[in-house]
Protein backbone atom coordinates (compact mmCIF):
# COMPACT_ATOMS: atom_id res chain seq x y z
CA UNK A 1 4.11 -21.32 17.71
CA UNK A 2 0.73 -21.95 19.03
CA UNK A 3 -1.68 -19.59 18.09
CA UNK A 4 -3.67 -18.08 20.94
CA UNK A 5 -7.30 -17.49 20.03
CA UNK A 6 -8.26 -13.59 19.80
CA UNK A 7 -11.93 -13.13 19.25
CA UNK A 8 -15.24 -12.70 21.51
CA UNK A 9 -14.07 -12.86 25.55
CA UNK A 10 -10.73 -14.72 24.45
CA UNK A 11 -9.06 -11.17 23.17
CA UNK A 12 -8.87 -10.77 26.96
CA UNK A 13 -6.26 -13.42 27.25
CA UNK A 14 -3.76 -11.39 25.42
CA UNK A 15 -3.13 -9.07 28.43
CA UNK A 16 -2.31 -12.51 30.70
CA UNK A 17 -0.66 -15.63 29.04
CA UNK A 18 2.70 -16.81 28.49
CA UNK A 19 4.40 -16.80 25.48
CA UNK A 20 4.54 -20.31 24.10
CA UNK A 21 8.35 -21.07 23.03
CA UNK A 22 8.41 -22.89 19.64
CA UNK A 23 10.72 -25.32 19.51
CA UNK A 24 10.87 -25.18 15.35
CA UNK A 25 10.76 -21.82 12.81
CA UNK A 26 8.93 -24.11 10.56
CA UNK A 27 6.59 -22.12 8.37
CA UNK A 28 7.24 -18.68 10.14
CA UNK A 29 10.33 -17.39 7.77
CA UNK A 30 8.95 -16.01 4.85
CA UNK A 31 11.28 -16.48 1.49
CA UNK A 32 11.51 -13.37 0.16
CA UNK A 33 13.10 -11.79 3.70
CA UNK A 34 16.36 -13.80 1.81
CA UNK A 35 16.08 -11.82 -1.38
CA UNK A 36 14.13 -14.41 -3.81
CA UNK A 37 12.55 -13.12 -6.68
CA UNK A 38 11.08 -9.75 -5.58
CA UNK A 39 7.26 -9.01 -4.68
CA UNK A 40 5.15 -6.10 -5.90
CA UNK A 41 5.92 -2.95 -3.66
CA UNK A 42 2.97 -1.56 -1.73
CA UNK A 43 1.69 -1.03 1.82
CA UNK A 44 2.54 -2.06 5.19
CA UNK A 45 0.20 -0.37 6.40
CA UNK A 46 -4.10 -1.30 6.90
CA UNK A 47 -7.08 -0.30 8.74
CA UNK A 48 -9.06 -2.39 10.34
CA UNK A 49 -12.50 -2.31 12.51
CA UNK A 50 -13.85 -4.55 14.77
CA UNK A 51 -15.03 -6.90 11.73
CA UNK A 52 -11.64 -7.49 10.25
CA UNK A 53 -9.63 -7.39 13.71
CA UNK A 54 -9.42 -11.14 14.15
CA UNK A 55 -8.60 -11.97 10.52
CA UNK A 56 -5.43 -9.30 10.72
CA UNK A 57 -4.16 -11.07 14.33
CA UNK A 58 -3.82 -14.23 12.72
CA UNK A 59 -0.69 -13.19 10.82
CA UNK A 60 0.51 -12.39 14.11
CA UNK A 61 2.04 -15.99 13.76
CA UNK A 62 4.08 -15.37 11.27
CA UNK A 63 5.10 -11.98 11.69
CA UNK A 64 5.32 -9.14 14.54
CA UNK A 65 2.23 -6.99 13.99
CA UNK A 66 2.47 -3.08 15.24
CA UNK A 67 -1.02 -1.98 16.27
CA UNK A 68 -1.40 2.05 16.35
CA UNK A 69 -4.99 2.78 18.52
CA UNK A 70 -6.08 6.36 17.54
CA UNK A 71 -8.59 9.12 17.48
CA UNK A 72 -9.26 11.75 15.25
CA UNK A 73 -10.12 13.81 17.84
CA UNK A 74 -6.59 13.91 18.74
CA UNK A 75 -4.60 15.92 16.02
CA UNK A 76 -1.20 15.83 17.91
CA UNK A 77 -0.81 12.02 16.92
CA UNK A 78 -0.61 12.98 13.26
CA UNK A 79 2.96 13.05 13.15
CA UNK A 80 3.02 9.81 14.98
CA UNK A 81 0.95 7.99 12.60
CA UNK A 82 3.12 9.77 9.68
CA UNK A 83 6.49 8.37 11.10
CA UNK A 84 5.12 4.80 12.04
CA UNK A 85 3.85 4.18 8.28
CA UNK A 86 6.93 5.54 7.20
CA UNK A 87 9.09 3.39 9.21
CA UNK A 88 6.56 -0.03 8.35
CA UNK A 89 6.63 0.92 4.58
CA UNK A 90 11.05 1.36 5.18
CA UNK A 91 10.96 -1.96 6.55
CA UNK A 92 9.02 -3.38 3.43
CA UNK A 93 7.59 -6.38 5.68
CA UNK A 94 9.31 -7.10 8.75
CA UNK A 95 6.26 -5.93 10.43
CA UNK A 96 2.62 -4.50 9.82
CA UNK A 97 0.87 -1.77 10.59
CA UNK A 98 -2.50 -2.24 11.67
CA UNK A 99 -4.53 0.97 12.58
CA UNK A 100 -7.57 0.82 14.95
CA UNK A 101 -9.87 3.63 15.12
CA UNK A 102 -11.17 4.11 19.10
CA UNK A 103 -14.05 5.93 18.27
CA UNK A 104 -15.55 3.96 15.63
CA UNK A 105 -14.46 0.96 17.36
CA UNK A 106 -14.84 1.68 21.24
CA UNK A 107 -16.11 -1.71 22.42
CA UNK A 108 -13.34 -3.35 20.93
CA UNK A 109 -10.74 -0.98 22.05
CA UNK A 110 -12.38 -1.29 25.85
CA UNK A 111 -11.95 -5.00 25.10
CA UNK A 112 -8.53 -4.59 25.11
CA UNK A 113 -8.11 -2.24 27.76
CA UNK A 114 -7.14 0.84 25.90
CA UNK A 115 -7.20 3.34 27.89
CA UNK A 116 -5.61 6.81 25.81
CA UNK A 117 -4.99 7.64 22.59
CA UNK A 118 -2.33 6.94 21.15
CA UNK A 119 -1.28 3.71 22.53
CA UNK A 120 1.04 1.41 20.33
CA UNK A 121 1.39 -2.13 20.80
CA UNK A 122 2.65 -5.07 19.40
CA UNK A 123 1.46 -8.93 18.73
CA UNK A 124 3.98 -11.31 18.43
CA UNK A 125 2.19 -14.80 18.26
CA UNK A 126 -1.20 -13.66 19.41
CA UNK A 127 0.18 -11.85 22.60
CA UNK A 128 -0.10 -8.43 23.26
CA UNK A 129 2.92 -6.58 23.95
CA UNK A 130 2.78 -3.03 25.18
CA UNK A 131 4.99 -0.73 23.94
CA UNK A 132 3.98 3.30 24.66
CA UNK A 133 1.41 5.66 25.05
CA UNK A 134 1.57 8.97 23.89
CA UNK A 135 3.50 10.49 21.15
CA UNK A 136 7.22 9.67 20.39
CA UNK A 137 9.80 11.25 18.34
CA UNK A 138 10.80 8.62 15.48
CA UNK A 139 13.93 7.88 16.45
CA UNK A 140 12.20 6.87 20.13
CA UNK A 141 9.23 4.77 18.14
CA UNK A 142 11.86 2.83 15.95
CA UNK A 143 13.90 1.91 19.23
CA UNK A 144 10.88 1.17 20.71
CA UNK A 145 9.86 -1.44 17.39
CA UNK A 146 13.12 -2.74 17.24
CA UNK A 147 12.81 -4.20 20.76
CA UNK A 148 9.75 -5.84 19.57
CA UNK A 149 11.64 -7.16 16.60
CA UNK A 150 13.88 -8.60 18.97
CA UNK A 151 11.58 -10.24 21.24
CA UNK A 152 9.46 -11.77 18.02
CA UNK A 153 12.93 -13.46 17.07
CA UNK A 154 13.61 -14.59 20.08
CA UNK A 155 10.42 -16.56 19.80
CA UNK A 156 10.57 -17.08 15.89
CA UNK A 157 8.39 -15.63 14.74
CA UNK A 158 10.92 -13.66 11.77
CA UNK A 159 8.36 -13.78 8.70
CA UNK A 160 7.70 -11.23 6.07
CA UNK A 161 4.28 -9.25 6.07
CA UNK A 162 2.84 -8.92 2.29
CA UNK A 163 2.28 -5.89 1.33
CA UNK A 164 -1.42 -4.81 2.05
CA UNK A 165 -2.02 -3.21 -2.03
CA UNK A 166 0.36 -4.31 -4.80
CA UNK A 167 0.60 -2.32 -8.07
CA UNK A 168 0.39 -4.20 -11.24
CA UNK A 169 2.57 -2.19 -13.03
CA UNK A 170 5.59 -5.06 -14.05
CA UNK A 171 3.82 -7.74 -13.14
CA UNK A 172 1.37 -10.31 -14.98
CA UNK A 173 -2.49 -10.41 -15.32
CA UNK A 174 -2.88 -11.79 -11.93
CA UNK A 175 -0.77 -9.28 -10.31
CA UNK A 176 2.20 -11.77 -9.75
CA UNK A 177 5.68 -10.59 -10.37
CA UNK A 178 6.79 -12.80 -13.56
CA UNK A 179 9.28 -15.15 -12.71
CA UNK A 180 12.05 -16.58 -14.69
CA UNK A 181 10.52 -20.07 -16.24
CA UNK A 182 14.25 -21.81 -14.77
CA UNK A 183 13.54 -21.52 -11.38
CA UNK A 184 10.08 -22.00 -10.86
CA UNK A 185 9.94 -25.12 -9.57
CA UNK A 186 12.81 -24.31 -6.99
CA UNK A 187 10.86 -21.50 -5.59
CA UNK A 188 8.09 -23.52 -5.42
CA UNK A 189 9.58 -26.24 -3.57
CA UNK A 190 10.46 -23.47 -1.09
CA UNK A 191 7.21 -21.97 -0.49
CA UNK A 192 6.07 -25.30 0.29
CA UNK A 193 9.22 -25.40 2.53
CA UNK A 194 10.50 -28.73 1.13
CA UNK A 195 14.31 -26.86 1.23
CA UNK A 196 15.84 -30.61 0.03
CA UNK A 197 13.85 -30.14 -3.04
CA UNK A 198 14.77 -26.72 -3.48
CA UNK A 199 18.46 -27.18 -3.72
CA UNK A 200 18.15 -30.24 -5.89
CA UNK A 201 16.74 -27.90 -8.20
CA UNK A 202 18.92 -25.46 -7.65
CA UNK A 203 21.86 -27.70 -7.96
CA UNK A 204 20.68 -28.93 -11.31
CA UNK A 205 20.94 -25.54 -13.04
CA UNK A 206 24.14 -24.98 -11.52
CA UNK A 207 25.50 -28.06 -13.21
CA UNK A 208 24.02 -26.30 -16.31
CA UNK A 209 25.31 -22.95 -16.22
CA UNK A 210 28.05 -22.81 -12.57
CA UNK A 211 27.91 -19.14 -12.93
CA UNK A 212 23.74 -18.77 -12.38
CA UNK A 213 24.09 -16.27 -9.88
CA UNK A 214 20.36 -16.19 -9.04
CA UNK A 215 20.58 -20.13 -8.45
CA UNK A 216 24.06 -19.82 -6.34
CA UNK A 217 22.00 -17.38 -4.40
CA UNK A 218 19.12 -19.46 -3.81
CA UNK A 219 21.14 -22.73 -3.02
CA UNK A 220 22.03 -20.38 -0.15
CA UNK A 221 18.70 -19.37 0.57
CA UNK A 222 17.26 -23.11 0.71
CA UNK A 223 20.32 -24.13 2.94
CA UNK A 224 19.50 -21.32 5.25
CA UNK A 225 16.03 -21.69 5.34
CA UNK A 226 16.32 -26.01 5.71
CA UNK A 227 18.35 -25.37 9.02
CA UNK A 228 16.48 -22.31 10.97
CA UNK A 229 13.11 -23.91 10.34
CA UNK A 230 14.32 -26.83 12.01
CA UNK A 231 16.34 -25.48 14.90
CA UNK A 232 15.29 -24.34 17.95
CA UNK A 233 15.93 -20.15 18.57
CA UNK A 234 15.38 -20.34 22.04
CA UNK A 235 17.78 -22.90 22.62
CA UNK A 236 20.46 -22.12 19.91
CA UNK A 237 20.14 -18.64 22.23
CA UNK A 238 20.96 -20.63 25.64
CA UNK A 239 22.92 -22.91 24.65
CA UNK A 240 25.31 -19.66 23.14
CA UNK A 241 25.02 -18.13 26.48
CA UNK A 242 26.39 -20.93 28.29
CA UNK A 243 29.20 -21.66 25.91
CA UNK A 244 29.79 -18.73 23.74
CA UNK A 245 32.73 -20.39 21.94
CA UNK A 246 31.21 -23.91 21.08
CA UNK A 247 31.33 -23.85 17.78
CA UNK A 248 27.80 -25.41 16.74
CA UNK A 249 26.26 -21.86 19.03
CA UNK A 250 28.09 -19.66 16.74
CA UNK A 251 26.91 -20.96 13.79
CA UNK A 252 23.22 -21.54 14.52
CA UNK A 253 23.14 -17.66 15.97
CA UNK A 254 24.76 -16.22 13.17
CA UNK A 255 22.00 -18.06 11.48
CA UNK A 256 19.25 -17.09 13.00
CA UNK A 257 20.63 -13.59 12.73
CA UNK A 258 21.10 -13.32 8.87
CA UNK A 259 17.29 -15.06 8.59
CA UNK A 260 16.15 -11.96 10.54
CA UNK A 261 18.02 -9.45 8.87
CA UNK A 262 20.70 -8.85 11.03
CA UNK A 263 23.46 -9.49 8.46
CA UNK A 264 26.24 -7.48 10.21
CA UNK A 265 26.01 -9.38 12.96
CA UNK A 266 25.82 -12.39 11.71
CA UNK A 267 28.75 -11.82 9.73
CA UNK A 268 30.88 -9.87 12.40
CA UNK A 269 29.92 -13.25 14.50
CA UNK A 270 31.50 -15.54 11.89
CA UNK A 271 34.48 -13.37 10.92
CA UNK A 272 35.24 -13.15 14.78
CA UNK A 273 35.02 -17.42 14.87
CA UNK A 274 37.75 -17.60 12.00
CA UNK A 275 40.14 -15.45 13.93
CA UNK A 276 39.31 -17.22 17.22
CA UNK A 277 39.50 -21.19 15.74
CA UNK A 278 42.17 -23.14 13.46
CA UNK A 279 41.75 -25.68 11.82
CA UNK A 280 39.20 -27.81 10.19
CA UNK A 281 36.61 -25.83 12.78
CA UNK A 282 38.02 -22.27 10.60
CA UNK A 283 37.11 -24.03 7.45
CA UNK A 284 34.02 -24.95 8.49
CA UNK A 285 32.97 -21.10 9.76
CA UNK A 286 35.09 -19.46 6.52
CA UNK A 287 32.28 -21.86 4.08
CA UNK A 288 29.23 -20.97 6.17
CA UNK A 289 30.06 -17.05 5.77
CA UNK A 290 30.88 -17.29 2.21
CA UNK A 291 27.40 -19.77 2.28
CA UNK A 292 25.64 -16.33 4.08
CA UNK A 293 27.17 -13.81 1.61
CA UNK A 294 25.42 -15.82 -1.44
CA UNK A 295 22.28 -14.95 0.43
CA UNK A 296 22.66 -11.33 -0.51
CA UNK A 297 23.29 -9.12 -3.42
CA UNK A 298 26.95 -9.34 -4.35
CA UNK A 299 27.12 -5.47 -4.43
CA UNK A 300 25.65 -5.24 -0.90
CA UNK A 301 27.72 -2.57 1.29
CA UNK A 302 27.64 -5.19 3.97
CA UNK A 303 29.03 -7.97 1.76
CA UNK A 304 31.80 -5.96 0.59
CA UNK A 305 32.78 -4.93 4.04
CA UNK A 306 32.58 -8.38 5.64
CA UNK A 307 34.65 -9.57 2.40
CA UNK A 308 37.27 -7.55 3.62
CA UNK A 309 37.31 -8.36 7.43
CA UNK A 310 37.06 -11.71 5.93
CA UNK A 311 40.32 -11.61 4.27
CA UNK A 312 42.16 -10.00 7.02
CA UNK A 313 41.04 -12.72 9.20
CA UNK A 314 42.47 -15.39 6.80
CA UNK A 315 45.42 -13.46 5.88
């Protein structure tokens, strides 16, 4: 996605330009939305001032960023701000929270044409996106966030936020979560997204030990991973819409929904293609959802459930 420039007069584009439609997820899905070896747990949420504005909007590329304006001067938003850090902090990435103080900061919030406190927005690729003004119940705010959610996918941009402070309790010197010495290099290859790499590695310690559930999970991963960052979401979208039962639609949506989270969809989508197809074309859906389930915990509620509908499609 290219990245729209957001400091000095060029913050003012925000409220005007088009959204530029990527025609690759390369470098926007972050590997541990899939479940790889987990990161620290801390905050979603950060302050920032007219100093560190610019630096926070650049991970705008990478991930949908919620911005909450606010005053202390206005005490009814309290519960507002309570709800939307608890919902960022529930999410644990999917978004972050960045809060912008109006009165310490009121150039920069006439800037951007804020007008009333609160006012909640998104940035999804260096675009603005308005969402509300005023307070919300949560239930209202989260609809409202999960619209955004949507709309980031649609232009994927589906990466993982780090959380703002990590706790070094469990985790090495350097604050890093220790990792197993086996798959190292595997997770390596994949944060330098060379997925081919990845499952090479992976494969190798499955020849080793075939029942290396982290590794069978990460094959999955890598697979996943090698075919969003090279597809196109817009057009996998489209192309769906035109021809919702060609077969090559179905699976790059379902896809694109399990590498944004949406795992019930994805695998309600597949599920519904084995009972709708025969064939070598059933085969060929039945090993991309059992591909998809590898990408989760095997206990996952979701799993279990689509295991089922899985088997009553095939049987």
């Amino acid at each position: 996605m290219a990245r729209i420039p957001v400091s000095g007069h060029d913050r003012s584009l925000w409220l005007n330009g088009l959204m530029t439609q990527p025609h690759s997820l390369r470098g926007a899905i972050d590997l541990s939305s899939l479940g790889a070896p987990a990161a620290p747990v801390g905050s979603f949420v950060t302050e920032v001032d007219d100093a560190s504005f610019d630096a926070a909007m650049q991970g705008s590329a990478r991930y949908p960023i919620l911005i909450e304006f606010y005053s202390p001067r206005a005490p009814e938003q309290q519960r507002l701000s309570e709800d939307l850090a608890a919902l960022t902090n529930e999410a644990a990435g999917r978004w972050l929270l960045v809060r912008l103080n109006v009165d310490t900061n009121a150039p920069l919030a006439a800037e951007l044409q804020i007008k009333a406190v609160p006012t909640v927005a998104g940035v999804v690729g260096g675009q603005l996106v308005p969402l509300w003004q005023g307070t919300l119940a949560k239930d209202e705010a989260k609809a409202r966030i999960d619209e955004l959610l949507q709309m980031a996918a649609k232009y994927g941009v589906v990466g993982k936020a780090q959380p703002v402070v990590a706790p070094a309790a469990a985790s090495g010197d350097d604050g890093e979560v220790a990792m197993d010495p086996r798959y190292a290099a595997a997770y390596a290859s994949m944060e330098r997204e060379d997925y081919a790499a990845a499952r090479q590695e992976f494969e190798t310690i499955l020849a080793a030990t075939p029942s290396d559930a982290v590794a069978k999970a990460g094959l999955a991963q890598s697979g996943l991973l090698s075919r969003v960052t090279t597809s196109n979401p817009q057009g996998a979208v489209e192309r769906f819409a035109a021809n919702p039962d060609d077969l090559d639609a179905i699976l790059a949506m379902a896809d694109l929904e399990a590498a944004t989270g949406a795992l019930e969809a994805a695998f309600a989508r597949l599920v519904a293609a084995v009972r709708s197809h025969a064939g070598e074309e059933r085969d060929i859906v039945r090993k991309r959802v059992l591909e998809l389930y590898d990408t989760c915990e095997p206990t996952d509620p979701t799993v279990l459930r689509s295991r089922r509908e899985l088997a009553s499609a095939l049987f």
